[in-house]
C-alpha atoms as a PDB file:
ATOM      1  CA  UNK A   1      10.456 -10.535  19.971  1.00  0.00           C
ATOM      2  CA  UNK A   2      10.038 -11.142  16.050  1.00  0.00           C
ATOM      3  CA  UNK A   3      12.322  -9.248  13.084  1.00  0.00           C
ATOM      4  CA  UNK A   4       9.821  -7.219  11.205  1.00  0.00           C
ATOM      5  CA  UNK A   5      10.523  -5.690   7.958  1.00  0.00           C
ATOM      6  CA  UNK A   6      14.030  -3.986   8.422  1.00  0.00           C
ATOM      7  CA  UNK A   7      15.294  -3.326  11.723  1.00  0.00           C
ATOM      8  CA  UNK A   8      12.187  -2.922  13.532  1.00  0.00           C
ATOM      9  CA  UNK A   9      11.032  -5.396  16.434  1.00  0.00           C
ATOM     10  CA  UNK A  10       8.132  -5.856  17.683  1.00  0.00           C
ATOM     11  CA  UNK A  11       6.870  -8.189  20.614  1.00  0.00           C
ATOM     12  CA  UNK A  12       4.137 -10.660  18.930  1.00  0.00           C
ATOM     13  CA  UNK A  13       2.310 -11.063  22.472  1.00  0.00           C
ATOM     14  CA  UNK A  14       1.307  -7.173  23.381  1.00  0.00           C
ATOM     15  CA  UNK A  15      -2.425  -7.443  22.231  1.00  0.00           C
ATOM     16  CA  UNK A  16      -5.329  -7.566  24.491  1.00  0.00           C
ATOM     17  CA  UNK A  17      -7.607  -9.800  24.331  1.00  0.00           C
ATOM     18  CA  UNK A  18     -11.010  -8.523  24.757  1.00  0.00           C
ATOM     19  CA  UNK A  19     -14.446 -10.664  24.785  1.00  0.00           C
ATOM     20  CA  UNK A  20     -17.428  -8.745  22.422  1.00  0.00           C
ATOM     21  CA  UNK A  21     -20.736  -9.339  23.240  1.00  0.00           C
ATOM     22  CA  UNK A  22     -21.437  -8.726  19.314  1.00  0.00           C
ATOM     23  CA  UNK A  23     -21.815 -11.315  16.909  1.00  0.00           C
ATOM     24  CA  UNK A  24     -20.223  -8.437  14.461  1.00  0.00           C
ATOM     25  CA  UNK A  25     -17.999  -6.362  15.232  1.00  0.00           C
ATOM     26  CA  UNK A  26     -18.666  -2.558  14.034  1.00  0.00           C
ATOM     27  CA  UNK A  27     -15.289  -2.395  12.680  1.00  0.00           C
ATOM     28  CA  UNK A  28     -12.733  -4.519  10.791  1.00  0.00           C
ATOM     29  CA  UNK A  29      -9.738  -4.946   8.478  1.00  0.00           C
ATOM     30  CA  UNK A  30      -9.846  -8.306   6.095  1.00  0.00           C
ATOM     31  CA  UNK A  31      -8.486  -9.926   3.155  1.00  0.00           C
ATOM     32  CA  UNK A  32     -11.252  -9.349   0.311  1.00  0.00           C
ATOM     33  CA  UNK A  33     -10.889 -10.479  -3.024  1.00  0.00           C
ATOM     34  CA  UNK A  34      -8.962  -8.463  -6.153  1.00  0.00           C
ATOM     35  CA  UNK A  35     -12.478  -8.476  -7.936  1.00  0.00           C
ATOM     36  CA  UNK A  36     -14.206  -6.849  -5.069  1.00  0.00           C
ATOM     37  CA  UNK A  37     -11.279  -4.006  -4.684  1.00  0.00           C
ATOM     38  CA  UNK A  38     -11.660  -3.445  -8.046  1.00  0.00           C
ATOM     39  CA  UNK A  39     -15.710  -2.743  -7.431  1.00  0.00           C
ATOM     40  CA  UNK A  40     -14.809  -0.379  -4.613  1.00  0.00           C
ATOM     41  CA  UNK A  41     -12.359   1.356  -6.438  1.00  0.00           C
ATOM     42  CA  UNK A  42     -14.802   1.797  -9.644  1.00  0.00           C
ATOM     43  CA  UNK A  43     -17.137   2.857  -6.946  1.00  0.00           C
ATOM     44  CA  UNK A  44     -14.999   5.643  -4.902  1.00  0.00           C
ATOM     45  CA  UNK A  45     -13.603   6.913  -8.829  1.00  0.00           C
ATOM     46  CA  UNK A  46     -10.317   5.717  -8.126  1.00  0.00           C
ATOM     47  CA  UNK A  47      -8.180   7.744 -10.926  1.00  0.00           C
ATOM     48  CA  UNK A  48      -6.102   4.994 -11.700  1.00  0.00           C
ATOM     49  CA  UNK A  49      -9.057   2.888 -12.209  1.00  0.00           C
ATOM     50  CA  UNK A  50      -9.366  -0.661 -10.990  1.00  0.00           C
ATOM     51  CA  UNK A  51      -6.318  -3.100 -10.567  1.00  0.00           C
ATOM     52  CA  UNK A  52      -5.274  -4.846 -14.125  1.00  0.00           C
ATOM     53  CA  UNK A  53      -1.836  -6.713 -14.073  1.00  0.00           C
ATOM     54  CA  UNK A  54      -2.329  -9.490 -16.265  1.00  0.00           C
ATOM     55  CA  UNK A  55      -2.046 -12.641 -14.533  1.00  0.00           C
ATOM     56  CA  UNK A  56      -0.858 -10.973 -11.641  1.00  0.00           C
ATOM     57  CA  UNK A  57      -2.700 -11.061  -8.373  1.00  0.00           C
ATOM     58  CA  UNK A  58      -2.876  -8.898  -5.558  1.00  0.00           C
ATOM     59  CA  UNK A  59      -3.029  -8.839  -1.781  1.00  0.00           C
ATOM     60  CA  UNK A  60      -6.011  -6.954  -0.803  1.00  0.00           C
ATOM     61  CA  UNK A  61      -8.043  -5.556   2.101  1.00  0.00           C
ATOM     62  CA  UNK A  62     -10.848  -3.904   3.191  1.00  0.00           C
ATOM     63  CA  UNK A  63     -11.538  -1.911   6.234  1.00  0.00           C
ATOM     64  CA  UNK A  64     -15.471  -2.937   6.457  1.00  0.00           C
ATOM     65  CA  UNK A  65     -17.765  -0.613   8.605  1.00  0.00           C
ATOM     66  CA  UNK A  66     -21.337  -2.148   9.624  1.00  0.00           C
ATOM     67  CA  UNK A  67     -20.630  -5.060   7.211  1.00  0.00           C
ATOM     68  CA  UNK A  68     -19.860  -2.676   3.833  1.00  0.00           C
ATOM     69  CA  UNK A  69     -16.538  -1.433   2.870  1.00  0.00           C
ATOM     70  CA  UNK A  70     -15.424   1.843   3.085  1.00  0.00           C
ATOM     71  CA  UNK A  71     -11.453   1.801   2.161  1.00  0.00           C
ATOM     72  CA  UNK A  72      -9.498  -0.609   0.431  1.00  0.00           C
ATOM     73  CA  UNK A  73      -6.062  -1.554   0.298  1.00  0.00           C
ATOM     74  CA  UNK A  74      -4.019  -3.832  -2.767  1.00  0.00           C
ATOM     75  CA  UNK A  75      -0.359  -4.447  -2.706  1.00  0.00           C
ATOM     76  CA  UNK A  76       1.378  -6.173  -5.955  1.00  0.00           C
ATOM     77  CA  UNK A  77       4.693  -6.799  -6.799  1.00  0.00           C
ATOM     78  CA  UNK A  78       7.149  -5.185  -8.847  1.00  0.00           C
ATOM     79  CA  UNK A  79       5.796  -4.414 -12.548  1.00  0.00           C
ATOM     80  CA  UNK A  80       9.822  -3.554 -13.067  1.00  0.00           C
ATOM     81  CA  UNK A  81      12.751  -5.052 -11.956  1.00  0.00           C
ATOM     82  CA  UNK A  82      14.180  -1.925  -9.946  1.00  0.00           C
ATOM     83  CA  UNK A  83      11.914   1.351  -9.343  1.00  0.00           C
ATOM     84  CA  UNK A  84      12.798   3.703 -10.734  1.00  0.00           C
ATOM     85  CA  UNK A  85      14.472   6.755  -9.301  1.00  0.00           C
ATOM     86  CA  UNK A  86      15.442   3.950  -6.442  1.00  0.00           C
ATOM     87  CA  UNK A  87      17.428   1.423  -8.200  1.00  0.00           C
ATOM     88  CA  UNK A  88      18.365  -0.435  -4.853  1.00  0.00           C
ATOM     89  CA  UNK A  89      14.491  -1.888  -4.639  1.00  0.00           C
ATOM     90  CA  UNK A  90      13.646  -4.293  -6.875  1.00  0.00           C
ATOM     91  CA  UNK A  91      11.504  -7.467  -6.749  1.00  0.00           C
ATOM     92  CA  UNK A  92      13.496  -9.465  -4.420  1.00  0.00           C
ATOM     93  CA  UNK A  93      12.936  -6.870  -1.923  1.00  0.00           C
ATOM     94  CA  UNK A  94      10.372  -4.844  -2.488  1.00  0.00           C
ATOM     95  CA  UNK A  95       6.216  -4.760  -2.448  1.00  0.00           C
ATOM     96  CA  UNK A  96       3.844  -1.814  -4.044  1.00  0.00           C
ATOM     97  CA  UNK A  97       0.952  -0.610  -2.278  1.00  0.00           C
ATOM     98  CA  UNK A  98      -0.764  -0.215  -6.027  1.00  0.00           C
ATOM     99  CA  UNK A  99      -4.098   1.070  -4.632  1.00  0.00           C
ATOM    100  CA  UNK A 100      -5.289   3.057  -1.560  1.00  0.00           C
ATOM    101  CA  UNK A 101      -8.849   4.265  -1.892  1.00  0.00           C
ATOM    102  CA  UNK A 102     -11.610   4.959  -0.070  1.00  0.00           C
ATOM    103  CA  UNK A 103     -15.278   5.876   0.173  1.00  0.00           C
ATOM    104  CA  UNK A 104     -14.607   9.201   2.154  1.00  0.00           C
ATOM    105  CA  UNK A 105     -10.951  11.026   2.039  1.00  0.00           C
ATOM    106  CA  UNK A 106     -10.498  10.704   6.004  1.00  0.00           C
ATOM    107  CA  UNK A 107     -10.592   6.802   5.407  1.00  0.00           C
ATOM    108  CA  UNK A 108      -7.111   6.513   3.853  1.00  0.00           C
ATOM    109  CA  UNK A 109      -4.707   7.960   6.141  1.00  0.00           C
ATOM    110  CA  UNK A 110      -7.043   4.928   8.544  1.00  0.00           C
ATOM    111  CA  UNK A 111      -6.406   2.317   6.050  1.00  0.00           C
ATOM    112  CA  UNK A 112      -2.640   3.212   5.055  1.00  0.00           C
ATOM    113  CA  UNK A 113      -1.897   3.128   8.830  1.00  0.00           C
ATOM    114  CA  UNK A 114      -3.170  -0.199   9.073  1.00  0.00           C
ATOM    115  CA  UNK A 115      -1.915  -1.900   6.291  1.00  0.00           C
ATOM    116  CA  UNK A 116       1.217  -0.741   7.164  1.00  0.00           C
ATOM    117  CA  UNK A 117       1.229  -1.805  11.002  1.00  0.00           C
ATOM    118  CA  UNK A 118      -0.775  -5.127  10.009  1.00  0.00           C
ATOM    119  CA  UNK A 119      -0.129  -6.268   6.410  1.00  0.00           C
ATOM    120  CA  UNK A 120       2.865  -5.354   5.563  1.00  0.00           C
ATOM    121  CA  UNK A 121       5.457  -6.950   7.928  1.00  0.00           C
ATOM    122  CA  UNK A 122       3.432 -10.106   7.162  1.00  0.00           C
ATOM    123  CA  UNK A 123       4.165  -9.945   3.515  1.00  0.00           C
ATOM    124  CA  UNK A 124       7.612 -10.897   3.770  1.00  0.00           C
ATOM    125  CA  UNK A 125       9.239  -7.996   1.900  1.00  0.00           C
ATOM    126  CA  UNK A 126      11.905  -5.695   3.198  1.00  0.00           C
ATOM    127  CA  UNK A 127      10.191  -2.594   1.502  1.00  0.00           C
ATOM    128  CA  UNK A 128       7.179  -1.582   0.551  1.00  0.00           C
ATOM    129  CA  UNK A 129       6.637   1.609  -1.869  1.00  0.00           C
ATOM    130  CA  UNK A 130       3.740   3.566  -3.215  1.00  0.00           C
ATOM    131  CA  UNK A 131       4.137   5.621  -6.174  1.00  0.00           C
ATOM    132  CA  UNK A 132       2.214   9.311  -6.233  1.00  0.00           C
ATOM    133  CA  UNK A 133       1.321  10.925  -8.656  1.00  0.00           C
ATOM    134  CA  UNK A 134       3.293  14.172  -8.799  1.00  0.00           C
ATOM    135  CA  UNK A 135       0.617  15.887 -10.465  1.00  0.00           C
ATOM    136  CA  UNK A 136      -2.422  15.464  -8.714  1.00  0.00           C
ATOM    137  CA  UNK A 137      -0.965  14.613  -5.195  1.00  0.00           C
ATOM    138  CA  UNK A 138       0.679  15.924  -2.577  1.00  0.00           C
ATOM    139  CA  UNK A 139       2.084  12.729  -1.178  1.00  0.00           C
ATOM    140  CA  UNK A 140       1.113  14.214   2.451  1.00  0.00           C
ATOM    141  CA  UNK A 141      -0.858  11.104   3.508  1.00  0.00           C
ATOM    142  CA  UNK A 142       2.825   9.234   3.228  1.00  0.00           C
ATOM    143  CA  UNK A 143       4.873  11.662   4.742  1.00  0.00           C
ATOM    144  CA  UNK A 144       2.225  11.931   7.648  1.00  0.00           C
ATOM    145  CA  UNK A 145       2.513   8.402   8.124  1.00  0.00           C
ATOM    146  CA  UNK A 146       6.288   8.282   8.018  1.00  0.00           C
ATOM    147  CA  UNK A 147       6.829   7.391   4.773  1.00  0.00           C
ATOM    148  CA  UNK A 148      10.299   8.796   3.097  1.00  0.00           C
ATOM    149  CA  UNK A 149      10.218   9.883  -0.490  1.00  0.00           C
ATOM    150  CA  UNK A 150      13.306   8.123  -2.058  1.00  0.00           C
ATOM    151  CA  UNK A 151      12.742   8.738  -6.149  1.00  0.00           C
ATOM    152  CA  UNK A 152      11.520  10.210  -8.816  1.00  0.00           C
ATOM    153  CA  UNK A 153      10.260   8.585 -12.091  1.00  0.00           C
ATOM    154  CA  UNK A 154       8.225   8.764 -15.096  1.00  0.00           C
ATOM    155  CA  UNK A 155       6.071   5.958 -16.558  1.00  0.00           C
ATOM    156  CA  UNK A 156       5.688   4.812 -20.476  1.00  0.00           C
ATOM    157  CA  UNK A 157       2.570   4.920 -21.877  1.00  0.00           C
ATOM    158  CA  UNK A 158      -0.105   2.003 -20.536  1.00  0.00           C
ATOM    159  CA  UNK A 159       0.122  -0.282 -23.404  1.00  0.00           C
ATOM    160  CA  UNK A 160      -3.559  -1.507 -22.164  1.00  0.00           C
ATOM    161  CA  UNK A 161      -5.599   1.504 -21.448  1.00  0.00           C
ATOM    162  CA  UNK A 162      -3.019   4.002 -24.216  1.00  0.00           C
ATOM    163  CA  UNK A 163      -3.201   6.443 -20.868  1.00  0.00           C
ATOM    164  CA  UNK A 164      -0.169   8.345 -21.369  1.00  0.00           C
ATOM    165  CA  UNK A 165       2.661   7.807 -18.557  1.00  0.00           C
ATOM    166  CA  UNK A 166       2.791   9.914 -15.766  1.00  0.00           C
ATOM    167  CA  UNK A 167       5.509  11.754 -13.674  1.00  0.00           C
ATOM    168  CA  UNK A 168       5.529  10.400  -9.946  1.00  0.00           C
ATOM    169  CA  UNK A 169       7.467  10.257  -6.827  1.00  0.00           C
ATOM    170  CA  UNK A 170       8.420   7.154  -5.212  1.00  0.00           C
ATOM    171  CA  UNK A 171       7.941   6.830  -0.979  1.00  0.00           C
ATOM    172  CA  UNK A 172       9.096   3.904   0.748  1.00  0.00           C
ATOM    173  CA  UNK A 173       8.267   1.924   4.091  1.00  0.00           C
ATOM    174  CA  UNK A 174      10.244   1.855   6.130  1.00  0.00           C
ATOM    175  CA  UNK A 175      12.084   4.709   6.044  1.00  0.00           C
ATOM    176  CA  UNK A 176      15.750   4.374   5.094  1.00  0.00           C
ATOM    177  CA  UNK A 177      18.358   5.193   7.228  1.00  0.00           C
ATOM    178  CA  UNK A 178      19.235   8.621   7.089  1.00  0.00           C
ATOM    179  CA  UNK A 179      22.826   8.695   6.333  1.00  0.00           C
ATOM    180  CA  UNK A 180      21.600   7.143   2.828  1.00  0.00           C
ATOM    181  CA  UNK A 181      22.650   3.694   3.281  1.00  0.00           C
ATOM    182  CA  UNK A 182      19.996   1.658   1.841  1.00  0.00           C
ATOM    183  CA  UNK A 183      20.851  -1.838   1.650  1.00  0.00           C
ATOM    184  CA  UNK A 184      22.448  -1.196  -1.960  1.00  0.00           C
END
């Protein structure tokens, strides 16, 4: 057994291996490169736009259907110290899923799943959070996949883009406990 994020264990050695008789498989999750996210998500009208941190890179993947990507995933760290609304995750501890986006709606609740089951715990962070957008979201694809909404918080103004900050609600992976102990 191996300590994943948390408290949560997993055994490393439950897969199955299975032969394909395909050069290609019809369906796959990889690592893709930040500039090709950013084409999908110009592609799919991501609101946010594509991913611009400065310097900062990104972990990101694709889930690739028939050799042609249909939902990406980036994770980032910290633009802050803490989050907001959740002081007790900061960068030590703490990842961003900054994009989720796909070609079709059905595709991210898919794509969060596995980034969450499969990128993740290999990260090496304790949480990971996803800010929504309390506007235009509902923030159901995180609660569906188990998310917990921990915060509240309201960005400053982009000082790249001059898009004026936004109000959103902060979810974290995994869930903390419920009697509210959090690893402050």
């Amino acid at each position: 057994m191996t300590k994943l994020a948390g408290t949560r264990y997993r055994n490393k050695n439950t897969g199955i291996k299975i032969s394909s008789e395909s050069i290609f498989p019809m369906v796959k999750y990889d690592q893709i490169s930040l500039n090709i996210a950013n084409e999908c998500l110009k592609a799919w009208g991501h609101r946010m736009g594509p991913l611009r941190r400065g310097n900062q890179d990104a972990w990101c993947h694709a889930l690739i259907f028939e050799g042609r990507a249909v939902a990406v995933t980036t994770a980032s760290y910290l633009i802050a110290p803490r989050v907001g609304g959740a002081g007790w995750l900061t960068r030590e501890n703490a990842i961003e899923l900054s994009r989720l986006c796909a070609d079709r709606p059905s595709l991210c609740r898919v794509v969060l799943r596995l980034w969450r089951e499969f990128v993740f715990p290999s990260l090496g962070f304790d949480w990971a959070i996803s800010y929504q957008d309390a506007d235009l979201h509902t923030g159901n694809i995180y609660r569906f996949d188990g998310w917990r909404r921990v915060g509240y918080t309201h960005s400053g103004r982009d000082t790249r883009s001059g898009r004026q900050g936004r109000n959103k609600y902060v979810w974290v992976w995994p869930p903390p406990a419920a009697d509210g102990k959090n690893g402050e």
